[in-house]
C-alpha atoms as a PDB file:
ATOM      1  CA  UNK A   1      -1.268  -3.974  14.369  1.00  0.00           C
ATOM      2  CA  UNK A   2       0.745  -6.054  11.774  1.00  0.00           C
ATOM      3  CA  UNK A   3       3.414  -4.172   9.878  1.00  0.00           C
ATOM      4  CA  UNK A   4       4.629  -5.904   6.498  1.00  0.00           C
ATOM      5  CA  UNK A   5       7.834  -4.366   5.010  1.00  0.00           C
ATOM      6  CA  UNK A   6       9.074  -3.730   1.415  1.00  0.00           C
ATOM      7  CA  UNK A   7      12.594  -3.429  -0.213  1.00  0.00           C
ATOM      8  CA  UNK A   8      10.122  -1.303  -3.225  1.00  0.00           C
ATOM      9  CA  UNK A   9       6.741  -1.146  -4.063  1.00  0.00           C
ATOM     10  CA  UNK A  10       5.161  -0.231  -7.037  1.00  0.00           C
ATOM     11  CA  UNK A  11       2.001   1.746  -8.212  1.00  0.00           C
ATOM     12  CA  UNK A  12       1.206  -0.167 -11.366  1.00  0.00           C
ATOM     13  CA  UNK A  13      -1.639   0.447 -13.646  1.00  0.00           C
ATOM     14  CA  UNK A  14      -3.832  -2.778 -12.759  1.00  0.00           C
ATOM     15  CA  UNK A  15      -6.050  -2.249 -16.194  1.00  0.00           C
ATOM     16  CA  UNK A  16      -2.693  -2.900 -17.498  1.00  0.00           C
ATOM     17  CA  UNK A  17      -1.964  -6.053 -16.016  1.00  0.00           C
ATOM     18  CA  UNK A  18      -2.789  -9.512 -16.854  1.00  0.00           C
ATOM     19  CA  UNK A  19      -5.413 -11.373 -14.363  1.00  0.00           C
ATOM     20  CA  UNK A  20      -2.675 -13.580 -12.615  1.00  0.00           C
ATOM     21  CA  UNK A  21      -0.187 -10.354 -12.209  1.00  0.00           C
ATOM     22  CA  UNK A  22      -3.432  -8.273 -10.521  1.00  0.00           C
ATOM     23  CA  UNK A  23      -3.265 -11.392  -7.816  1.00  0.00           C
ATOM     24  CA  UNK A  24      -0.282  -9.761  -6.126  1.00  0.00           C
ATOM     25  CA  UNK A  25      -1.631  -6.558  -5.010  1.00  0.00           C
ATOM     26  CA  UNK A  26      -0.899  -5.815  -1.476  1.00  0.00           C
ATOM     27  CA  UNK A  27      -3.289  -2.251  -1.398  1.00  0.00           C
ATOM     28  CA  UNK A  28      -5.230  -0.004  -3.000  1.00  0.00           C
ATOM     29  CA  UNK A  29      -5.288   3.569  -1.580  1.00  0.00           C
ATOM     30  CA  UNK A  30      -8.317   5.409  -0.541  1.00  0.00           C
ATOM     31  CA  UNK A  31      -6.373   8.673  -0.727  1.00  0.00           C
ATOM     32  CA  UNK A  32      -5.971   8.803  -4.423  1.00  0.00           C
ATOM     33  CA  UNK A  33      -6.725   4.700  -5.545  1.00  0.00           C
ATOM     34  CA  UNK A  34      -3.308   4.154  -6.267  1.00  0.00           C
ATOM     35  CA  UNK A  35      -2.782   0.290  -6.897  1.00  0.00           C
ATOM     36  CA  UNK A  36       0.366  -0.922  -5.021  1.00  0.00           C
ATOM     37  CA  UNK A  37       2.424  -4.252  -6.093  1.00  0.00           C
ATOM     38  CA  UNK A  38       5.474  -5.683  -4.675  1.00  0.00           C
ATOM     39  CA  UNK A  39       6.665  -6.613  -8.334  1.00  0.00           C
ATOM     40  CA  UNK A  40       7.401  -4.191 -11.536  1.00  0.00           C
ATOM     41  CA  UNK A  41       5.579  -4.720 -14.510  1.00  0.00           C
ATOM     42  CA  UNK A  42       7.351  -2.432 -17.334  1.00  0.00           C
ATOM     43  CA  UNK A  43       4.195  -1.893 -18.942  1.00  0.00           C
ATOM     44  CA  UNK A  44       2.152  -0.644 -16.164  1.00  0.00           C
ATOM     45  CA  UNK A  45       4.339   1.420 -13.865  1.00  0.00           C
ATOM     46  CA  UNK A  46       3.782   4.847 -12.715  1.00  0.00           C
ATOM     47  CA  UNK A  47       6.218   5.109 -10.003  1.00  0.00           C
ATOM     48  CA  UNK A  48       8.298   3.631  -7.416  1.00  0.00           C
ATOM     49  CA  UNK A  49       8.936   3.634  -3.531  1.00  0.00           C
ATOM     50  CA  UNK A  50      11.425   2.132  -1.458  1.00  0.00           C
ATOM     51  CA  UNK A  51      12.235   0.946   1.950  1.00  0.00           C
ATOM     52  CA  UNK A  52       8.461   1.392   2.690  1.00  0.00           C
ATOM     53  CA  UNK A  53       5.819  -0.779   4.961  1.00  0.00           C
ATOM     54  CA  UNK A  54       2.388  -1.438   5.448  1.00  0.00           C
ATOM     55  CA  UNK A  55       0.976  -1.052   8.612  1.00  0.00           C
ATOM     56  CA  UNK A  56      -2.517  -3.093   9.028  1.00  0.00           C
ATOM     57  CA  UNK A  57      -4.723  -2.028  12.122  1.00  0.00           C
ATOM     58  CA  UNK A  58      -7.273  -4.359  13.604  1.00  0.00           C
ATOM     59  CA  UNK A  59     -10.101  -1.066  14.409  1.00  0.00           C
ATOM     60  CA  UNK A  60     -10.398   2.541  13.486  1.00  0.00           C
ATOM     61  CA  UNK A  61      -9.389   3.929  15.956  1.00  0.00           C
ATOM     62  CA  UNK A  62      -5.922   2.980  16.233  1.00  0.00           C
ATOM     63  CA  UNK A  63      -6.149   3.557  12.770  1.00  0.00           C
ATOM     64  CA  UNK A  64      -7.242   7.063  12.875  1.00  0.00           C
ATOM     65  CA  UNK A  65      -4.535   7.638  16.193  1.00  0.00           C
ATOM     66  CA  UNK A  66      -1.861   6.460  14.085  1.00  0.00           C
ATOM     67  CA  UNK A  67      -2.672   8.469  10.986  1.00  0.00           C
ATOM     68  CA  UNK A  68      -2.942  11.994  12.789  1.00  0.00           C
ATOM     69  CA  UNK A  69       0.522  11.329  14.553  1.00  0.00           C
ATOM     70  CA  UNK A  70       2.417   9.517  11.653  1.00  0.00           C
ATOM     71  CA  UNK A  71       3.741  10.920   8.162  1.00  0.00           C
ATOM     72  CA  UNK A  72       2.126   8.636   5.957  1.00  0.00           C
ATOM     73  CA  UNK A  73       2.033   8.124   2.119  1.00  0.00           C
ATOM     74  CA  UNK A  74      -1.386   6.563   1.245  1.00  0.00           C
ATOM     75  CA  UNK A  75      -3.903   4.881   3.408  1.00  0.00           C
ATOM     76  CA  UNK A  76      -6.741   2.325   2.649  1.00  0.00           C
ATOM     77  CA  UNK A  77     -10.260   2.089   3.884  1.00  0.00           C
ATOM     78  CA  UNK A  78     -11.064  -0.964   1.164  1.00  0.00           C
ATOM     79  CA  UNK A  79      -9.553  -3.912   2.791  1.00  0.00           C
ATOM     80  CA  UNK A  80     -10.444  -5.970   5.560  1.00  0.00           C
ATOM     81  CA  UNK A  81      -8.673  -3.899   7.688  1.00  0.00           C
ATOM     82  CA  UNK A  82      -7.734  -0.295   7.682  1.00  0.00           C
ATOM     83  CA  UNK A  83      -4.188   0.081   6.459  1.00  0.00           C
ATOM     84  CA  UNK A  84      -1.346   2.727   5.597  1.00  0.00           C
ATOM     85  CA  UNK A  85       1.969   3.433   3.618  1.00  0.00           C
ATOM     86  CA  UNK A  86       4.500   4.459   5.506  1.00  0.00           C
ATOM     87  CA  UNK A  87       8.751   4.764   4.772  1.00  0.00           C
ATOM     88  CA  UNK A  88      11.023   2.691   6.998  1.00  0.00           C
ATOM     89  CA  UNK A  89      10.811  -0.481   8.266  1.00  0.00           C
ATOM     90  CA  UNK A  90      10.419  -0.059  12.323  1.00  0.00           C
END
């Protein structure tokens, strides 16, 4: 498990973007295929959260462990890896 945290993250509009600003996604949600970016972009953004991390799983099921015991705020089943949303840093 590898846990990345955030100060804020963003849900930006990626159609919105320009092709070098789309470069610094960090996830795209399954749940509702939110885009998230660790920068704003005036143009594009739809909301806002802070003090948030990503947790990355290496297989499903500590994946799918963590996601029926945890509050979470998106997941993502279109990476590499299996990741989620979650607030706080530990």
């Amino acid at each position: 498990m590898k846990k990345t945290y955030y100060e804020s993250l963003y849900i930006l509009d990626a159609d919105a973007l320009e092709d070098d600003e789309q470069d610094n996604l960090v996830m795209c949600g399954s749940q509702n295929w939110d885009y998230y970016f660790p920068v704003d972009s005036e143009q594009a953004n739809i909301e806002t959260f802070s003090n948030v991390s990503i947790v990355e799983f290496k297989n499903n099921n500590d994946f799918e462990t963590f996601v029926k015991s945890n509050q979470i705020i998106d997941y993502s089943l279109e990476h590499d890896n299996p990741m989620v949303l979650v607030y706080g840093k530990d």
